[in-house]
Protein backbone atom coordinates (compact mmCIF):
# COMPACT_ATOMS: atom_id res chain seq x y z
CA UNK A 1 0.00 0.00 0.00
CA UNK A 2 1.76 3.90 -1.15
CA UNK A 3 1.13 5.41 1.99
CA UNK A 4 3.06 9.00 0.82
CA UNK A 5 2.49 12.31 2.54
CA UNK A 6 1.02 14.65 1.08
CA UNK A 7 2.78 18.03 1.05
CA UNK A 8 2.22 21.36 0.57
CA UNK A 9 3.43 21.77 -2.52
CA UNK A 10 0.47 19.08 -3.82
CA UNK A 11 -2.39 21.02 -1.57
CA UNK A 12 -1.01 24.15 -3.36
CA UNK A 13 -1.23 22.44 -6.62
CA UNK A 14 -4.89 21.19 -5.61
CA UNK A 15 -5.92 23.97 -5.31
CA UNK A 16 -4.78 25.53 -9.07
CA UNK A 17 -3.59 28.95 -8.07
CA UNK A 18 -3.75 30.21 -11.87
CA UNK A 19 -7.83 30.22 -11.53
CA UNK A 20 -7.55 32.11 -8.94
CA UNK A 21 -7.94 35.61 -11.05
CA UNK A 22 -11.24 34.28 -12.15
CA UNK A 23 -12.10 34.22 -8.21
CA UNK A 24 -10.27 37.11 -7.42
CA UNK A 25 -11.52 39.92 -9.81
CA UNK A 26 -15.16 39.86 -9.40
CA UNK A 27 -14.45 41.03 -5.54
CA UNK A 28 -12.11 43.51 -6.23
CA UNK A 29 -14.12 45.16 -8.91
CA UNK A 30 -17.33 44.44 -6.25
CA UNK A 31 -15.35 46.06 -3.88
CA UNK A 32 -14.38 49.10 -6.48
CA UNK A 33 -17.72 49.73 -7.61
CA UNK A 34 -18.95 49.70 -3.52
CA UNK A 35 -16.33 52.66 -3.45
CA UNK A 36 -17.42 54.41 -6.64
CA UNK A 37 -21.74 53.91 -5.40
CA UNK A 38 -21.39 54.93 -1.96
CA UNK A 39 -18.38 57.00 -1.43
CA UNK A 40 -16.52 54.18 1.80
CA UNK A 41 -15.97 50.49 1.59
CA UNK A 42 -14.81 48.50 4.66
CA UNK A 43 -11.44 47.27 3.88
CA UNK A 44 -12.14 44.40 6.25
CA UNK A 45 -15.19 43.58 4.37
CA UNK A 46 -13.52 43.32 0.93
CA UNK A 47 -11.04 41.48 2.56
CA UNK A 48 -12.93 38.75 4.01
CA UNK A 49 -14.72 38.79 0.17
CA UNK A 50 -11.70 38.66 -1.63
CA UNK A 51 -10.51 35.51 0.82
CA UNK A 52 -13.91 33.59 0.48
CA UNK A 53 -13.84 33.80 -2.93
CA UNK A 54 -10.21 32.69 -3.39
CA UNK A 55 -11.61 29.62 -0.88
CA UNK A 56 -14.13 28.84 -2.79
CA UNK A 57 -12.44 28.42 -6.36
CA UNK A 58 -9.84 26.27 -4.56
CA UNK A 59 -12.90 23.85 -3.36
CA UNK A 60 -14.16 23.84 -7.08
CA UNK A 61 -11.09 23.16 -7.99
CA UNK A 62 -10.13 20.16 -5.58
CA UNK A 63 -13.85 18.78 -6.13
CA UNK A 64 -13.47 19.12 -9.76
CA UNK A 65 -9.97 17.34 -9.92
CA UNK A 66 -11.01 14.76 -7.25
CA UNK A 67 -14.35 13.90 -9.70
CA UNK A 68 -12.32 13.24 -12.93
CA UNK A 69 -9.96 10.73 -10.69
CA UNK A 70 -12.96 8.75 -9.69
């Protein structure tokens, strides 16, 4: 049985960095257009945004890779 560890290089490479633009550009322009409407935008609010999304293309992207091994 391969019992190998898995590192973090692989759980970085799980998680596909290069989508993360697709993730990552939506809340920043969210976050832009908050600025332009309103006038404020909570840095710690665009923050959290900008890290949920990144989070949650990574999950896509480690449910996506972990469906075409099955």
């Amino acid at each position: 049985m391969d019992k190998r560890k898995t590192g973090l290089r692989e759980i970085v490479l799980l998680a596909a960095p290069h989508t993360w633009a697709a993730s990552c550009v939506p809340a920043l322009l969210a976050a832009v257009l908050a600025r332009v409407h309103t006038g404020r935008v909570s840095l710690m609010m665009a923050l959290l945004t900008l890290l949920i999304s990144v989070l949650m293309q990574s999950a896509v992207n480690a449910f996506d890779d972990y469906s075409d091994y099955i």
